[in-house]
C-alpha atoms as a PDB file:
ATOM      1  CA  UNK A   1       5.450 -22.344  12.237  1.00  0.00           C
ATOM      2  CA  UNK A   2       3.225 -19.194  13.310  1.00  0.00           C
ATOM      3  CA  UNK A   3       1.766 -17.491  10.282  1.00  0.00           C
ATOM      4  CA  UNK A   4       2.844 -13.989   9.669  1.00  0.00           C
ATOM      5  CA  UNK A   5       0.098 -11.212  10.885  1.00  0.00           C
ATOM      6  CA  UNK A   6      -0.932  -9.066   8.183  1.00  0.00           C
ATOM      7  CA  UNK A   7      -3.143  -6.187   7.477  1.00  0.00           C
ATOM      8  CA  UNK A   8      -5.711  -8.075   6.172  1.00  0.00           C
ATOM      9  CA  UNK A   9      -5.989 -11.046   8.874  1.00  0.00           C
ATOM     10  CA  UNK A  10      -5.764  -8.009  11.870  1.00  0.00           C
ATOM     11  CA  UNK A  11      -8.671  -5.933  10.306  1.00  0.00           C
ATOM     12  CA  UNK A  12     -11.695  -8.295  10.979  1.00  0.00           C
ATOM     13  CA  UNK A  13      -9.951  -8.203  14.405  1.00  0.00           C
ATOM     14  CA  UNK A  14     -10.001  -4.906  14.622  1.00  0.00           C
ATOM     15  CA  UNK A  15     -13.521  -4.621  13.526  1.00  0.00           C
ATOM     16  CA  UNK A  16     -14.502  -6.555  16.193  1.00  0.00           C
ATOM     17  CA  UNK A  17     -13.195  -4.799  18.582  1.00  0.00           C
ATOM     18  CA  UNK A  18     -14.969  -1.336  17.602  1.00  0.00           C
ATOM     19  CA  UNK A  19     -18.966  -2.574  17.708  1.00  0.00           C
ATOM     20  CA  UNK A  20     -19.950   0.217  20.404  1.00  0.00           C
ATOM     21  CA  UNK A  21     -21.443   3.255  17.638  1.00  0.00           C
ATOM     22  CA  UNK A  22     -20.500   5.589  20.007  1.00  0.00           C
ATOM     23  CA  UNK A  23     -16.514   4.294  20.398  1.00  0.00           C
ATOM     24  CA  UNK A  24     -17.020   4.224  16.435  1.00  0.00           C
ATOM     25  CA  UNK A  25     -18.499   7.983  16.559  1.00  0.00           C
ATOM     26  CA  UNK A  26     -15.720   8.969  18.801  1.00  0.00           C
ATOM     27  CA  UNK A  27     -12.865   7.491  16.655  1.00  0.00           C
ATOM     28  CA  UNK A  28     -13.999   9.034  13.447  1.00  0.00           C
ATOM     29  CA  UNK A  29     -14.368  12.636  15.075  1.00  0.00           C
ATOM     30  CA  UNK A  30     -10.503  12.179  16.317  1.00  0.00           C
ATOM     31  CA  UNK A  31      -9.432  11.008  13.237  1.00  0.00           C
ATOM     32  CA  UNK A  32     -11.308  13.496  11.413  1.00  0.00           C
ATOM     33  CA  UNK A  33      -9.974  16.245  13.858  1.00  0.00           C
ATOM     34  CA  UNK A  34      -6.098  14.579  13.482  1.00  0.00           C
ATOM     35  CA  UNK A  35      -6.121  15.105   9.706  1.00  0.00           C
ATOM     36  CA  UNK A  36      -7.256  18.518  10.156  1.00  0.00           C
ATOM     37  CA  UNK A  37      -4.532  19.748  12.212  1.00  0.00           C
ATOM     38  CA  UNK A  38      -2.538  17.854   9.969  1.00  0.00           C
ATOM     39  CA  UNK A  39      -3.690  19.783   7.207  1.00  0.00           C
ATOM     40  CA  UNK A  40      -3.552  23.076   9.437  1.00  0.00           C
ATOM     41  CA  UNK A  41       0.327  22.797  10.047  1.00  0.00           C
ATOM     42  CA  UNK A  42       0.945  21.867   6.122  1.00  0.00           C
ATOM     43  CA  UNK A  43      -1.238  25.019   5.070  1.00  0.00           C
ATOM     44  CA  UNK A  44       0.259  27.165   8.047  1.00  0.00           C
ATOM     45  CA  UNK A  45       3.964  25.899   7.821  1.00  0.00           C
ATOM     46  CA  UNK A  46       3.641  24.890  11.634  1.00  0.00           C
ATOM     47  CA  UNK A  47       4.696  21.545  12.379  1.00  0.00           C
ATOM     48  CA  UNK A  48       4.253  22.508  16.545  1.00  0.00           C
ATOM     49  CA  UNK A  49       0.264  21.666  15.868  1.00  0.00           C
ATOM     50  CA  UNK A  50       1.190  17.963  14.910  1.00  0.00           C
ATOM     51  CA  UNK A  51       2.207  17.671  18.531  1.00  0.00           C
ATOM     52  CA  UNK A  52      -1.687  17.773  19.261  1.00  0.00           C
ATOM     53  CA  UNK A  53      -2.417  14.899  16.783  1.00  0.00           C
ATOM     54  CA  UNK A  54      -1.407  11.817  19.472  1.00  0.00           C
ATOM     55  CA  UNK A  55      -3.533  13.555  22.268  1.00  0.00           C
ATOM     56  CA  UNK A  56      -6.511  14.186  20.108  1.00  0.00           C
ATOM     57  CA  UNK A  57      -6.118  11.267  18.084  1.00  0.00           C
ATOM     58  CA  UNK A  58      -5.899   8.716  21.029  1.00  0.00           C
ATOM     59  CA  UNK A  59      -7.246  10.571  23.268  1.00  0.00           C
ATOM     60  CA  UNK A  60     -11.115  10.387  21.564  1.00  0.00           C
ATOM     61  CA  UNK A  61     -10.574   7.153  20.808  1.00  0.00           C
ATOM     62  CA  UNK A  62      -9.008   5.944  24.347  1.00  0.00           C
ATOM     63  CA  UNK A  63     -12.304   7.172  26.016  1.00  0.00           C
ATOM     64  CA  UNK A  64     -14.272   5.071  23.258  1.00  0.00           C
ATOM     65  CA  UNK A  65     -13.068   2.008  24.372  1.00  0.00           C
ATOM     66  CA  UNK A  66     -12.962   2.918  28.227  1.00  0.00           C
ATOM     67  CA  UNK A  67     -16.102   4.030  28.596  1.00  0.00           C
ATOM     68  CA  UNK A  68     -18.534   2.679  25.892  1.00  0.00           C
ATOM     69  CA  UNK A  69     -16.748  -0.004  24.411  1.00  0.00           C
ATOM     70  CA  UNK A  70     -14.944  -1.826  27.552  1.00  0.00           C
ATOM     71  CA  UNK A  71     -12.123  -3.195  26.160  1.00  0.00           C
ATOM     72  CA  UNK A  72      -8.593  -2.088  25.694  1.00  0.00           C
ATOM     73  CA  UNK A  73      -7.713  -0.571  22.592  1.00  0.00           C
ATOM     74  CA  UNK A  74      -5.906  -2.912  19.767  1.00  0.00           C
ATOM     75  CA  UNK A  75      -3.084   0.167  19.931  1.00  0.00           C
ATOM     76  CA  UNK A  76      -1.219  -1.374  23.194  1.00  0.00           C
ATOM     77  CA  UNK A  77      -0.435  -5.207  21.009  1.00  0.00           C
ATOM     78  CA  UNK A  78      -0.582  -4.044  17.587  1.00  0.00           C
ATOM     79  CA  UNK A  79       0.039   0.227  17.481  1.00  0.00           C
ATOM     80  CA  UNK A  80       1.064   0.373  13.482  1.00  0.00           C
ATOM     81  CA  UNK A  81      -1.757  -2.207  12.071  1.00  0.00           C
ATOM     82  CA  UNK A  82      -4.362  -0.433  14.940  1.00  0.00           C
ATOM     83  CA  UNK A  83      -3.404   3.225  13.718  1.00  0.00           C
ATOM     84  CA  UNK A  84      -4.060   1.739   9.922  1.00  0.00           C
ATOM     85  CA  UNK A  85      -7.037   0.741  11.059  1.00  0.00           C
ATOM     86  CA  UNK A  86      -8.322   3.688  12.429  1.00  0.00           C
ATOM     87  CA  UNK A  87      -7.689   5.823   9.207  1.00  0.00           C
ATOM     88  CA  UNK A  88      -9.308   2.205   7.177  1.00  0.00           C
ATOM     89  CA  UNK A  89     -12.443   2.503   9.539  1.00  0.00           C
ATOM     90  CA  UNK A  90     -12.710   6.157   9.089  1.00  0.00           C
ATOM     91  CA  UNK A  91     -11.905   6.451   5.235  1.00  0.00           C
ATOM     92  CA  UNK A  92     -14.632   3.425   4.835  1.00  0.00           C
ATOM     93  CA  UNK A  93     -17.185   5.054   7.119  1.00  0.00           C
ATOM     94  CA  UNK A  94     -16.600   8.531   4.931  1.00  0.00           C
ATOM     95  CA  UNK A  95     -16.786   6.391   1.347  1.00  0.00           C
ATOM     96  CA  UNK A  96     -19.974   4.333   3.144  1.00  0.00           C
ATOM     97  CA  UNK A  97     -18.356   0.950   3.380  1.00  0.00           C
ATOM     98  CA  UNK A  98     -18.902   0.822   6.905  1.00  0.00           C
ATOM     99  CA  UNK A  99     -21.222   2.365   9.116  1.00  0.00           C
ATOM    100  CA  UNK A 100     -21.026   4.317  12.399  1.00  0.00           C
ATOM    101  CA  UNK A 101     -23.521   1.483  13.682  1.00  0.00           C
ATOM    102  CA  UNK A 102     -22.214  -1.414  12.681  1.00  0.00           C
ATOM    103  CA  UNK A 103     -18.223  -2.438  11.416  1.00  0.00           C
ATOM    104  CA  UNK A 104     -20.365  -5.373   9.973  1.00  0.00           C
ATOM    105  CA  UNK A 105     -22.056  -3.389   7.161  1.00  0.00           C
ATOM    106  CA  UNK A 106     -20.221  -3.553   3.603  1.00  0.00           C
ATOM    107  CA  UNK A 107     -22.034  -1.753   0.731  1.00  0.00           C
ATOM    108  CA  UNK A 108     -22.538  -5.124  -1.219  1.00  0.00           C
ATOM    109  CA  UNK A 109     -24.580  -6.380   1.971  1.00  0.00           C
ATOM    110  CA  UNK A 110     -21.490  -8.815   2.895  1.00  0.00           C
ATOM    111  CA  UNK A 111     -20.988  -9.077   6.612  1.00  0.00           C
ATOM    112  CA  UNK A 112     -16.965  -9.978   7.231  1.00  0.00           C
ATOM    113  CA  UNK A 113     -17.762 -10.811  11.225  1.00  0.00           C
ATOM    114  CA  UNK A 114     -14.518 -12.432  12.874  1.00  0.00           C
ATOM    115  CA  UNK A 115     -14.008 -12.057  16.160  1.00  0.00           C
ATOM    116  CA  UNK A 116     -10.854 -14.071  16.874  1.00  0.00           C
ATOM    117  CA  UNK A 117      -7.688 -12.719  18.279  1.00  0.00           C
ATOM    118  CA  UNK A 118      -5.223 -12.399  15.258  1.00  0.00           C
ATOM    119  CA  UNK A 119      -2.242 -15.095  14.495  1.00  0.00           C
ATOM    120  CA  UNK A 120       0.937 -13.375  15.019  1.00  0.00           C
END
């Protein structure tokens, strides 16, 4: 029987796939961008500039992996647990968990390296 893919098994995954610092730089600015316009149309009562959050969103972090990191983003197999993951990486990046150079890097010096495909 396949084991059941959860949040926590996909993670390390996703960590792995997001090494490059600049695909890392380039997701956080999206992300940090997405929940700006987010807040924008709350504060503004105009939900038209959520329309922009997919194109910025992926679009920053669609040329990270293209270009720098060379792989294909985690979005296209797993799009809910990836788009956790992006606002995980960026929230822990923020907070210092993680670090723009290195997914790796855990405030308590732990390293959490698995690069494995996830069970589904």
């Amino acid at each position: 029987m396949a084991s059941t893919l959860t949040f926590n098994k996909f993670y390390p995954f996703y960590q792995s796939q997001h090494r490059d610092p600049v695909c890392r730089l380039l997701h956080v600015i999206g992300t940090t961008i997405v929940v700006s316009i987010v807040a924008a149309a709350i504060a503004t009562a105009n939900a038209r500039l959520l329309l922009f959050t997919p194109l910025v969103g992926y679009g920053f972090a669609w040329v990270g992996h293209f270009f720098f990191e060379r792989n294909k983003p985690a979005t296209f197999k797993h799009p809910f647990y990836s788009l956790m993951g992006d606002f995980v990486m960026w929230f822990n990046i923020i907070r210092g968990e993680e670090t723009i150079s290195s997914p790796y890097v855990k405030r308590n010096g732990n390293s959490n390296l698995k690069t494995t495909r996830p069970s589904q």
